[in-house]
Protein backbone atom coordinates (compact mmCIF):
# COMPACT_ATOMS: atom_id res chain seq x y z
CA UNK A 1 283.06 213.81 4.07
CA UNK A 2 283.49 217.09 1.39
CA UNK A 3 279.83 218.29 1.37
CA UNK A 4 276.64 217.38 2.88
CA UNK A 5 273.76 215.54 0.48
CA UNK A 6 270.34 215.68 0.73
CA UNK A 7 270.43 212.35 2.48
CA UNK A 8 272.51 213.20 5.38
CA UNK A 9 270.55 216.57 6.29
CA UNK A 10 267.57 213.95 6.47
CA UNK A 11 269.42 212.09 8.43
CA UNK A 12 270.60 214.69 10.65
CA UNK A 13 266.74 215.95 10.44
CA UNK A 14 265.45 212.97 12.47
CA UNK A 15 267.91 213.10 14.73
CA UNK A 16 267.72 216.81 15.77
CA UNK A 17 263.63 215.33 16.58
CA UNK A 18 265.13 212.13 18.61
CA UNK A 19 268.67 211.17 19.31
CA UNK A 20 267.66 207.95 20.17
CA UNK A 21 265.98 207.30 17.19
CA UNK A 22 267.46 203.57 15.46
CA UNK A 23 269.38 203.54 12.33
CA UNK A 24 266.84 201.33 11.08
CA UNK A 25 263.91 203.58 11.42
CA UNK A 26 266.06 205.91 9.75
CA UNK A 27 267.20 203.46 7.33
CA UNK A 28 263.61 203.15 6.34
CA UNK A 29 262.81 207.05 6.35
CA UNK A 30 265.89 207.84 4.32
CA UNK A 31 265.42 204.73 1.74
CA UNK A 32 269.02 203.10 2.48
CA UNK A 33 269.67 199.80 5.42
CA UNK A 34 271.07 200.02 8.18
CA UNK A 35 274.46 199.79 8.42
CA UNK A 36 275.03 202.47 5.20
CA UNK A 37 272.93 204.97 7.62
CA UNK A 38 275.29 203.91 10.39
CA UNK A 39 278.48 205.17 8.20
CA UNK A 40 276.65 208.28 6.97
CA UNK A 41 276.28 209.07 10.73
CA UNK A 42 280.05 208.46 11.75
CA UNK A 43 280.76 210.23 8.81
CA UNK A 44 278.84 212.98 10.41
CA UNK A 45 280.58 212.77 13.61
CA UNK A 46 284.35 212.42 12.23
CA UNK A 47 283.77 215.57 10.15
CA UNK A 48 282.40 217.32 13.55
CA UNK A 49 279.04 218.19 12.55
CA UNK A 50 277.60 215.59 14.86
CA UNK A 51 279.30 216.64 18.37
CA UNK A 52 277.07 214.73 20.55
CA UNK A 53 274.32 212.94 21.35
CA UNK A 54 272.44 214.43 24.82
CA UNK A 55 268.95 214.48 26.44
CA UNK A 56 266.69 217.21 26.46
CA UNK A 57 265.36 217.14 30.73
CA UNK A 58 262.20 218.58 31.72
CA UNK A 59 263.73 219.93 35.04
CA UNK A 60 260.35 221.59 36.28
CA UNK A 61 259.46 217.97 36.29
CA UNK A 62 261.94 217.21 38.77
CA UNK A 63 261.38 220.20 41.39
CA UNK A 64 265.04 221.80 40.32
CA UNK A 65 264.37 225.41 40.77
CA UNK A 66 263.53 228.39 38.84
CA UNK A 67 264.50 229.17 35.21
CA UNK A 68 266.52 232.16 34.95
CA UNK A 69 267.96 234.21 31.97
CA UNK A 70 270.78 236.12 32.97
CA UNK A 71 272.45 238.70 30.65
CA UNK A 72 275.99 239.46 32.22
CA UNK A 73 278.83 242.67 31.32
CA UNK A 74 281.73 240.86 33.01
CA UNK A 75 283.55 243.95 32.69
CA UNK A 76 287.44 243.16 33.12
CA UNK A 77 286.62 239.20 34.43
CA UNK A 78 285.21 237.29 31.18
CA UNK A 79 287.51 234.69 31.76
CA UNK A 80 287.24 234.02 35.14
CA UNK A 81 283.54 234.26 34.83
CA UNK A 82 283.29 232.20 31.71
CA UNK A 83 284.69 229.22 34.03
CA UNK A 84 282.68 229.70 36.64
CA UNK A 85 279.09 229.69 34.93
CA UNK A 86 281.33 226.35 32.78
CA UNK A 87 281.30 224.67 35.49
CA UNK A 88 278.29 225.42 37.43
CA UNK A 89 275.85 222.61 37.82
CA UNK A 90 273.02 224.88 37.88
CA UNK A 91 274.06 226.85 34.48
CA UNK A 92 272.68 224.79 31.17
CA UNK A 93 273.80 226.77 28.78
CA UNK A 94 276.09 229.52 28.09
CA UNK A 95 275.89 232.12 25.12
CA UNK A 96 278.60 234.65 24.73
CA UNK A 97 277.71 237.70 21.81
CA UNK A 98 279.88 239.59 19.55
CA UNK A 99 279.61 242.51 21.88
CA UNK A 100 281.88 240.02 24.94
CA UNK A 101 278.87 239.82 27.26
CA UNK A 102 278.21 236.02 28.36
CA UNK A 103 274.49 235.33 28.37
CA UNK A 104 273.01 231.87 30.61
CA UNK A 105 270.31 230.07 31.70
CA UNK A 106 269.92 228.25 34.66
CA UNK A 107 267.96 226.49 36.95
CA UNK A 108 268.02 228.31 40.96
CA UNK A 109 266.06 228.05 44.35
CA UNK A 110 263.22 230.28 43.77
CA UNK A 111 263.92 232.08 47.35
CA UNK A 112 267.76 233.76 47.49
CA UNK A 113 268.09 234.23 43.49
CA UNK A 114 269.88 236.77 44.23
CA UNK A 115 272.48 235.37 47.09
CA UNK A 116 272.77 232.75 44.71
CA UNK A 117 274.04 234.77 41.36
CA UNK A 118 276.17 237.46 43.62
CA UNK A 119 277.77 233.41 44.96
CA UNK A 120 278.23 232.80 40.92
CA UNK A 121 279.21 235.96 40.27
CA UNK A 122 281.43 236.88 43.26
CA UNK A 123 285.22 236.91 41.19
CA UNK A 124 283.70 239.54 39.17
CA UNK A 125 282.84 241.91 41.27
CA UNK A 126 282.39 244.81 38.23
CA UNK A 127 280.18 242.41 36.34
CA UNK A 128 276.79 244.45 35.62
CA UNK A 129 274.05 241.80 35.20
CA UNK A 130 270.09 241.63 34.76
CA UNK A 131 267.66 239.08 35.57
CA UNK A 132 264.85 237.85 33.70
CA UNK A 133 262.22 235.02 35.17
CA UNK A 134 261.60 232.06 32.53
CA UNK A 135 257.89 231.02 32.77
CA UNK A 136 258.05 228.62 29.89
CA UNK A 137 260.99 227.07 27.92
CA UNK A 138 260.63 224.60 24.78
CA UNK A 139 264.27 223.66 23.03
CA UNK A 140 262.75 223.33 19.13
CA UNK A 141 266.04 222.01 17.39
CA UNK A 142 265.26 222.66 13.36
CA UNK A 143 267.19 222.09 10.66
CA UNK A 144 264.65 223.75 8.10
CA UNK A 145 265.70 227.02 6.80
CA UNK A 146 269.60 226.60 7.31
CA UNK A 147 271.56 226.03 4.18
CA UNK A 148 274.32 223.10 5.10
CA UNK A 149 277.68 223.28 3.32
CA UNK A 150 281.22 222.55 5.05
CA UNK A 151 283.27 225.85 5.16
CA UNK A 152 287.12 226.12 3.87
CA UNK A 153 289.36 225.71 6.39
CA UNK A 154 291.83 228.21 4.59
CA UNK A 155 289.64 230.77 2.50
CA UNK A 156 285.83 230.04 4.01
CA UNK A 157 284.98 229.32 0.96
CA UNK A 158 281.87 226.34 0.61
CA UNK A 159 283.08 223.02 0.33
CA UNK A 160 281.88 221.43 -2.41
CA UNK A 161 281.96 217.73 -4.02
CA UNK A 162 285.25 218.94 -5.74
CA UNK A 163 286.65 219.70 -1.94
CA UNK A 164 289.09 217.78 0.32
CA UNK A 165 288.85 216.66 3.35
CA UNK A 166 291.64 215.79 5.89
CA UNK A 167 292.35 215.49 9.61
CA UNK A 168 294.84 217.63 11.11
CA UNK A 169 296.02 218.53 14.33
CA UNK A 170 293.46 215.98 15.76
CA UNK A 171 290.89 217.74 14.03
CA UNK A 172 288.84 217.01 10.32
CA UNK A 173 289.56 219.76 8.39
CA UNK A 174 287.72 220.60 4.85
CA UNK A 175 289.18 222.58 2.07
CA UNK A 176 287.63 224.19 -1.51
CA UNK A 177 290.82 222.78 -3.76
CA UNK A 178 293.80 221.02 -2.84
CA UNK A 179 295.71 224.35 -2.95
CA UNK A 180 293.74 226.11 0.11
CA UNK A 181 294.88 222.52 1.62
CA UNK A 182 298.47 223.21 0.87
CA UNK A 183 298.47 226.79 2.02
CA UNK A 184 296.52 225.77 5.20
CA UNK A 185 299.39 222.61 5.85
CA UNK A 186 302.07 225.29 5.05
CA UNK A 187 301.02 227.54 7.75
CA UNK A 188 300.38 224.53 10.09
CA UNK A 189 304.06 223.69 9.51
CA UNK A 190 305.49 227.26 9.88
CA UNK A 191 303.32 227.54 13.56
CA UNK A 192 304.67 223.95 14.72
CA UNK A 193 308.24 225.03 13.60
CA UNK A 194 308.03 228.57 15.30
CA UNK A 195 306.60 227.29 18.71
């Protein structure tokens, strides 16, 4: 796949609304059959713009705590606090910013918060954090407003119809011209041979 169309950001449109949507109720949306929307979306998923498919849970709905947002400074222990809020049941998501502080929200007992995070928290014990109730949460996924285009691998350049696409490494990788491909597989080489 070398650049998205106007078809697949439809496709990946509905989707973002309902993962569980059919390919032939997209099939009809998008004007194509079935199995042609079916390739579009593995297409989609090889090049690694579709990661997943997942379920959006209502958790009030199932008695599972409190919603906290919890802005962390782990100090000297991002690392070792990174893997503990990864594998916390209780965290649902984890945000880090370009300043290193790891931002999460989770779901905990509305009594002992507190007992609870310092528990989380405990390897880092220089980690500064604050607190902030959730009374209301809606995930909106939208595609409107983004501009899709695959990125150069090599220069970050925008992929375009006249790009390359090839998988490396385990990984699909997109380039601008077949020369930001060679460079990038020249580099590749020199890493594997120096390790």
């Amino acid at each position: 796949m070398s650049s998205l169309d106007e078809t697949d950001i439809e496709i990946l449109r509905l989707l973002s609304r309902d993962a569980r949507r059919t390919y032939t109720d997209i099939a009809e949306a998008v004007d194509m059959s079935g199995p042609a929307v079916a390739e579009r979306v593995e297409g989609l998923q090889d090049a690694g713009i579709i990661n997943r498919f997942t379920v959006d849970i209502d958790r009030t709905q199932l008695g599972a705590g409190a919603q906290v947002f919890v802005q962390v400074d782990p100090k000297n222990s991002f690392d070792v606090l990174r893997s503990r809020l990864d594998a916390s049941d209780a965290v649902e998501h984890v945000m880090v910013t370009a300043g290193g502080e790891l931002w999460f929200n989770a779901r905990a007992e509305v009594h002992g918060v507190h007992t609870w995070l310092s528990g989380l928290l405990e390897p880092a014990d220089d980690a500064e954090y604050t607190v902030t109730l959730i009374d209301e949460i809606e995930w909106q996924p939208s595609l409107d407003g983004t501009e899709f285009a695959l990125t150069c691998a090599e220069c970050g350049n925008t992929v375009d119809s006249e790009g390359e696409s090839e998988w490396l490494d385990e990984e699909m990788r997109h380039f601008c011209c077949s020369t930001c491909r060679t460079q990038f597989e020249d580099r590749l080489e020199q890493f594997r041979e120096g390790v």
